[in-house]
C-alpha atoms as a PDB file:
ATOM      1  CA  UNK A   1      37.638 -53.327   0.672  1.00  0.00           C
ATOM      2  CA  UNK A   2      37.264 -49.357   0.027  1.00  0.00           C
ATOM      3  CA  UNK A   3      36.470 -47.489   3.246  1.00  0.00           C
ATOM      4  CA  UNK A   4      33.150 -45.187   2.965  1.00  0.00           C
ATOM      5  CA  UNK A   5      33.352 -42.125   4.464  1.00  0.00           C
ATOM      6  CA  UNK A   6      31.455 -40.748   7.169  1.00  0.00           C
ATOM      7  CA  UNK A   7      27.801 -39.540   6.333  1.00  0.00           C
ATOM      8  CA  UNK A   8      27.643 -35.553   7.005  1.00  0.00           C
ATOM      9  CA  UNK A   9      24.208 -36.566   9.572  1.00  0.00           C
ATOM     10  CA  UNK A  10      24.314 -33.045   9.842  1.00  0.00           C
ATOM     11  CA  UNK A  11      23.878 -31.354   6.783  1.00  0.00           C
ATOM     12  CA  UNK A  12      20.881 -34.195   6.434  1.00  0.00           C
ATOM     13  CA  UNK A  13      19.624 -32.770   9.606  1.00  0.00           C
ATOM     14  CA  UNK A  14      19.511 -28.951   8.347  1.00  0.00           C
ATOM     15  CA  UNK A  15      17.770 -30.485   5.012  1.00  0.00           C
ATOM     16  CA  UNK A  16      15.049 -31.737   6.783  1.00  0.00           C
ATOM     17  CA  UNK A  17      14.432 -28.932   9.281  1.00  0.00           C
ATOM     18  CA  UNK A  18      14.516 -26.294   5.964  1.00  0.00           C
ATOM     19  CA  UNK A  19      12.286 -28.935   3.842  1.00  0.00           C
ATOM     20  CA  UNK A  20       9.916 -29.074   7.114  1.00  0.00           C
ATOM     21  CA  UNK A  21       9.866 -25.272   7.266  1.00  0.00           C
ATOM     22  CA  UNK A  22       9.192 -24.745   3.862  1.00  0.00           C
ATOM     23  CA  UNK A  23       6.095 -27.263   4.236  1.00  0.00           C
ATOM     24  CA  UNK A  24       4.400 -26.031   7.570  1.00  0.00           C
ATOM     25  CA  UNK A  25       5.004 -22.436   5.412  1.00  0.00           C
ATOM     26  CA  UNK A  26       2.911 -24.190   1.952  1.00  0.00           C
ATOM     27  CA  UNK A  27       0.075 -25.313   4.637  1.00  0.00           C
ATOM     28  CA  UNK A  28      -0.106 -21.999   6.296  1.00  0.00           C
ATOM     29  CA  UNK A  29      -0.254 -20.214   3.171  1.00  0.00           C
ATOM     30  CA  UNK A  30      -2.967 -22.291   1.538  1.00  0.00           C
ATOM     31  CA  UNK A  31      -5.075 -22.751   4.686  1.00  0.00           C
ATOM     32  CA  UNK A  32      -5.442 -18.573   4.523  1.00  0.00           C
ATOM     33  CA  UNK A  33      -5.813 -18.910   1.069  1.00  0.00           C
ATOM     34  CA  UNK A  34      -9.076 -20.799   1.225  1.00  0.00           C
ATOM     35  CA  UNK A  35     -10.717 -19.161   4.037  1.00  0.00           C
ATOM     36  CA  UNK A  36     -10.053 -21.789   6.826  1.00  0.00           C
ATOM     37  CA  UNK A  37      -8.166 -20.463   9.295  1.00  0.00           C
ATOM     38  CA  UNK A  38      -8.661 -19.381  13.072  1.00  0.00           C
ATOM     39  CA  UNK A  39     -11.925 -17.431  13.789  1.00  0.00           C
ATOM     40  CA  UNK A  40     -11.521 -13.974  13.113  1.00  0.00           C
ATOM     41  CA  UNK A  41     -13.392 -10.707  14.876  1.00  0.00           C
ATOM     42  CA  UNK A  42     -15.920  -9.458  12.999  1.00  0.00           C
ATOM     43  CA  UNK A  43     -14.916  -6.982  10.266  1.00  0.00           C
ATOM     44  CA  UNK A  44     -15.906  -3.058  10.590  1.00  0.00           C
ATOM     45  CA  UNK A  45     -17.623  -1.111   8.357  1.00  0.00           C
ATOM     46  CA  UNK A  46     -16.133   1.176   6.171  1.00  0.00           C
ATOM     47  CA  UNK A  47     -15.964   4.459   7.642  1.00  0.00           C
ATOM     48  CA  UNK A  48     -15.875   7.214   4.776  1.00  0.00           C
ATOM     49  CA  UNK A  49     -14.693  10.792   5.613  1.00  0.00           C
ATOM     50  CA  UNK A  50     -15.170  14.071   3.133  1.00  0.00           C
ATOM     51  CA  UNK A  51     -13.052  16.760   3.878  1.00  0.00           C
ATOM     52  CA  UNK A  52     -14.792  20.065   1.793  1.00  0.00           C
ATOM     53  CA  UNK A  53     -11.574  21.398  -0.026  1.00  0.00           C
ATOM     54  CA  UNK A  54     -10.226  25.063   0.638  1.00  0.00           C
ATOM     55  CA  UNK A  55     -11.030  27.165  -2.455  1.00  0.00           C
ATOM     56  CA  UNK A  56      -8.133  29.143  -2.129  1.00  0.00           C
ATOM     57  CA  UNK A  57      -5.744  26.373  -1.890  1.00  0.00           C
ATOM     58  CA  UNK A  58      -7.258  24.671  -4.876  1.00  0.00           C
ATOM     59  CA  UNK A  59      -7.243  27.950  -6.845  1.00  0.00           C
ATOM     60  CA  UNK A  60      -3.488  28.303  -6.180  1.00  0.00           C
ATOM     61  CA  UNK A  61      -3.350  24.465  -7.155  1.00  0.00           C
ATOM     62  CA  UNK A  62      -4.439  25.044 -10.538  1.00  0.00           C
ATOM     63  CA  UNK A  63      -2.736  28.156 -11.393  1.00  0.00           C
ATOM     64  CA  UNK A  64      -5.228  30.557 -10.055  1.00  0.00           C
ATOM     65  CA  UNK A  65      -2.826  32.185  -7.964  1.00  0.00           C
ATOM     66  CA  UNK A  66      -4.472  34.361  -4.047  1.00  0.00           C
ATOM     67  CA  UNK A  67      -6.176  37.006  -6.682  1.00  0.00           C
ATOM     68  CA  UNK A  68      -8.519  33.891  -8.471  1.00  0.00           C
ATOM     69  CA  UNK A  69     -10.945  33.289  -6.437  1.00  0.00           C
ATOM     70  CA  UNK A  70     -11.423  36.710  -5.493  1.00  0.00           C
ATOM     71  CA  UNK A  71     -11.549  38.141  -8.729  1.00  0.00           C
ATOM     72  CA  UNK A  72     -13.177  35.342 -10.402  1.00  0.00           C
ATOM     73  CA  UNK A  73     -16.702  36.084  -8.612  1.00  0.00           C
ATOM     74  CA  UNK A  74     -19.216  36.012 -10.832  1.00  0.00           C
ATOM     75  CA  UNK A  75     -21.919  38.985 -11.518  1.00  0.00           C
ATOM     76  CA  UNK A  76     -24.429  38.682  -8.781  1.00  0.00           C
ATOM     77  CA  UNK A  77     -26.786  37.673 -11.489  1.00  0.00           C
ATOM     78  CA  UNK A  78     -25.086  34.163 -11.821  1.00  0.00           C
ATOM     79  CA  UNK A  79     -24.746  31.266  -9.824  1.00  0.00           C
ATOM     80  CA  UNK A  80     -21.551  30.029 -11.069  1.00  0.00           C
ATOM     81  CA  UNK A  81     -18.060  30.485 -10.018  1.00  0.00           C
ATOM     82  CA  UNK A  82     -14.728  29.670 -11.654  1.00  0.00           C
ATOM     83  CA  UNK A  83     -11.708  28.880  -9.653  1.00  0.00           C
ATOM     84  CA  UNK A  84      -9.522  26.624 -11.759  1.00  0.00           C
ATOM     85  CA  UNK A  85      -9.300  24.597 -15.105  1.00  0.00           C
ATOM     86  CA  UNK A  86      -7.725  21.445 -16.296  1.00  0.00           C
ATOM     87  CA  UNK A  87      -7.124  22.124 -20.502  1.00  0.00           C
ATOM     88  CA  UNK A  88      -7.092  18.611 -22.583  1.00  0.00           C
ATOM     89  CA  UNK A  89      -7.607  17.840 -26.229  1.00  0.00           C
ATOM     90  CA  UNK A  90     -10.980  19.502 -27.703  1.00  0.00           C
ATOM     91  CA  UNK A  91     -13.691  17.979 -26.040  1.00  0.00           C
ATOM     92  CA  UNK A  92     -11.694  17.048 -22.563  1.00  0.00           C
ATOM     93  CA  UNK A  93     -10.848  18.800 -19.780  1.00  0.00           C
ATOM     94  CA  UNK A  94     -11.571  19.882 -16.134  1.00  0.00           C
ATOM     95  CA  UNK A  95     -13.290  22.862 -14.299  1.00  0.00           C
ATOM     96  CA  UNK A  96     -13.202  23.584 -10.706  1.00  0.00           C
ATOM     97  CA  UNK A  97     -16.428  25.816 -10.365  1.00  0.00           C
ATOM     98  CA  UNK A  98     -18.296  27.055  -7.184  1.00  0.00           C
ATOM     99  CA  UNK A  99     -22.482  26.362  -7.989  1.00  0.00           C
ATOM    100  CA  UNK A 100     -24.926  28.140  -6.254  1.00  0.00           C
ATOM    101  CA  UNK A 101     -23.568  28.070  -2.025  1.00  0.00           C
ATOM    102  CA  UNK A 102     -22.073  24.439  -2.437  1.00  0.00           C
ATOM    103  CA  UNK A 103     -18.685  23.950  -2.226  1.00  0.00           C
ATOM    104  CA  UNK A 104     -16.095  23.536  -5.600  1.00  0.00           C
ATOM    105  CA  UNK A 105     -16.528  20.419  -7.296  1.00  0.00           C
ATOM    106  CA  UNK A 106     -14.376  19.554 -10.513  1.00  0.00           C
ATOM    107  CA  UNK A 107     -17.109  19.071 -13.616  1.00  0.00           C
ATOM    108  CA  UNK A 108     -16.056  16.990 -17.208  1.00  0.00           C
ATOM    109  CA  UNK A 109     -16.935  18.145 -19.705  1.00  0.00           C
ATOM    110  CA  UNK A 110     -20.405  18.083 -20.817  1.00  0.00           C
ATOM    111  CA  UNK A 111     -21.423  17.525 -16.993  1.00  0.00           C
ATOM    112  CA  UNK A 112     -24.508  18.862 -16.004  1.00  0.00           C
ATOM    113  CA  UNK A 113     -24.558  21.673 -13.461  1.00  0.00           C
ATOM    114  CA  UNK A 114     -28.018  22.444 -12.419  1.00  0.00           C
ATOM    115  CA  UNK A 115     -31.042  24.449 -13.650  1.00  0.00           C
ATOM    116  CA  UNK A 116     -30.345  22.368 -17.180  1.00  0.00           C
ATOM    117  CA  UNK A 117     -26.873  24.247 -17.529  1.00  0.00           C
ATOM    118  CA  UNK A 118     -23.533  22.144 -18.891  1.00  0.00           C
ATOM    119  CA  UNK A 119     -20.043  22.369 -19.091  1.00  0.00           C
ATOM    120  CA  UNK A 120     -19.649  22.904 -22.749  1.00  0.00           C
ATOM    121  CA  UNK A 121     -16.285  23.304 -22.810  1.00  0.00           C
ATOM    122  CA  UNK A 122     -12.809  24.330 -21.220  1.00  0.00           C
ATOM    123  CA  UNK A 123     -10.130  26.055 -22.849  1.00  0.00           C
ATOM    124  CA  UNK A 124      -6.705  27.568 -20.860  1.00  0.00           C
ATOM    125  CA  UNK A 125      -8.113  30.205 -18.813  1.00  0.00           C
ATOM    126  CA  UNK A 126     -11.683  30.196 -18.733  1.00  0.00           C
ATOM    127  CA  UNK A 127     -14.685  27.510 -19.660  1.00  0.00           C
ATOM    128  CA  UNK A 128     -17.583  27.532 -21.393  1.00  0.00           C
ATOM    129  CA  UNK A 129     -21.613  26.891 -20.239  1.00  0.00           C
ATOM    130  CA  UNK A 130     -24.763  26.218 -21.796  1.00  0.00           C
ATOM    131  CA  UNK A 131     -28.178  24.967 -21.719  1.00  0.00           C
ATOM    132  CA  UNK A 132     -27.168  21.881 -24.372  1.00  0.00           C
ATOM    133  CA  UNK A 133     -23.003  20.607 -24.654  1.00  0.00           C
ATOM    134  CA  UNK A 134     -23.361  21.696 -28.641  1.00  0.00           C
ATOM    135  CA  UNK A 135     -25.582  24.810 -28.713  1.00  0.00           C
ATOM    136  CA  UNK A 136     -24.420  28.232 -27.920  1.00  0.00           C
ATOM    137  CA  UNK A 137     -22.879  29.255 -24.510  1.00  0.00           C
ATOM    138  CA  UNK A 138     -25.185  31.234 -22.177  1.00  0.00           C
ATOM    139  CA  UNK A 139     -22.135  32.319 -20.203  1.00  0.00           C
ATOM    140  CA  UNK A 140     -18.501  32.244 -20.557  1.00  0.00           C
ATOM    141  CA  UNK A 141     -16.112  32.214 -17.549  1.00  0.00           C
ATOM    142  CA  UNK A 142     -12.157  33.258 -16.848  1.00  0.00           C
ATOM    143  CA  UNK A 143      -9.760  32.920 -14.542  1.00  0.00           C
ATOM    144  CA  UNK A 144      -8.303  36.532 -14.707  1.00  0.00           C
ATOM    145  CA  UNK A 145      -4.235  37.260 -15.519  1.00  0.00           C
ATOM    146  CA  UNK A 146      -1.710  35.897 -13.576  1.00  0.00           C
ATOM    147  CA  UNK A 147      -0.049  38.459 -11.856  1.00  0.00           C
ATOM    148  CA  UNK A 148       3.530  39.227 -11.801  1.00  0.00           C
ATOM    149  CA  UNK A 149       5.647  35.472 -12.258  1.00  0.00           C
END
């Protein structure tokens, strides 16, 4: 009569702690998963913080260099101020302008600014603004020269 060897008891052991494991781990997981699990505190709202830009940071950000925002002040006859632009294809693009005492906001194209003025357009230094996005411009804004490089 052959002789059996001995069963390895404890590799069967280690299986069934690992295959235990592995199913306390499924139950966990799924009990999460659908909502049921151990009463939880009561959820705080969402606290939302603005922090206002610095111009002159953003102006040196977009290429403006320290002389942009200081020589890119408007006449005292407009309200609008240009610190930076963002150039895409015809018809895209970005413009960091100053309207009025608020603080710079970046305005797509064909955004309305106030007193029924748009963004027209942007090009690589300077933008373009208007009463209607396809009429004529009523003003025309640049960023001045970079200096020195």
């Amino acid at each position: 009569m052959p002789k059996h060897p001995s069963r390895p008891w404890g590799l069967y052991l280690v299986t069934f702690i690992s295959a235990l494991g592995a199913a306390a781990s499924a139950v966990f997981w799924a009990l999460g998963t659908l909502g049921v699990s151990a009463q939880r505190a009561p959820k705080a709202p969402p606290v939302s913080v603005t922090v206002a830009p610095d111009a002159q940071t953003l102006a040196r950000a977009l290429g403006g260099g320290k002389a942009a925002v200081a020589e890119a002040a408007p006449a005292p006859s407009t309200q609008f101020q240009l610190l930076g632009v963002v150039a895409g294809p015809v018809g895209k693009g970005l413009a960091l302008l100053v309207v009025g005492n608020a603080p710079p906001k970046a305005y797509t194209v064909g955004a309305a600014l106030g007193d029924g003025q748009v963004l027209q357009s942007v090009s690589a230094r300077g933008a373009k603004i208007g009463s209607t996005l396809r009429g004529e411009p009523t003003l025309e804004l640049s960023l001045p020269k970079p200096t020195g490089a």
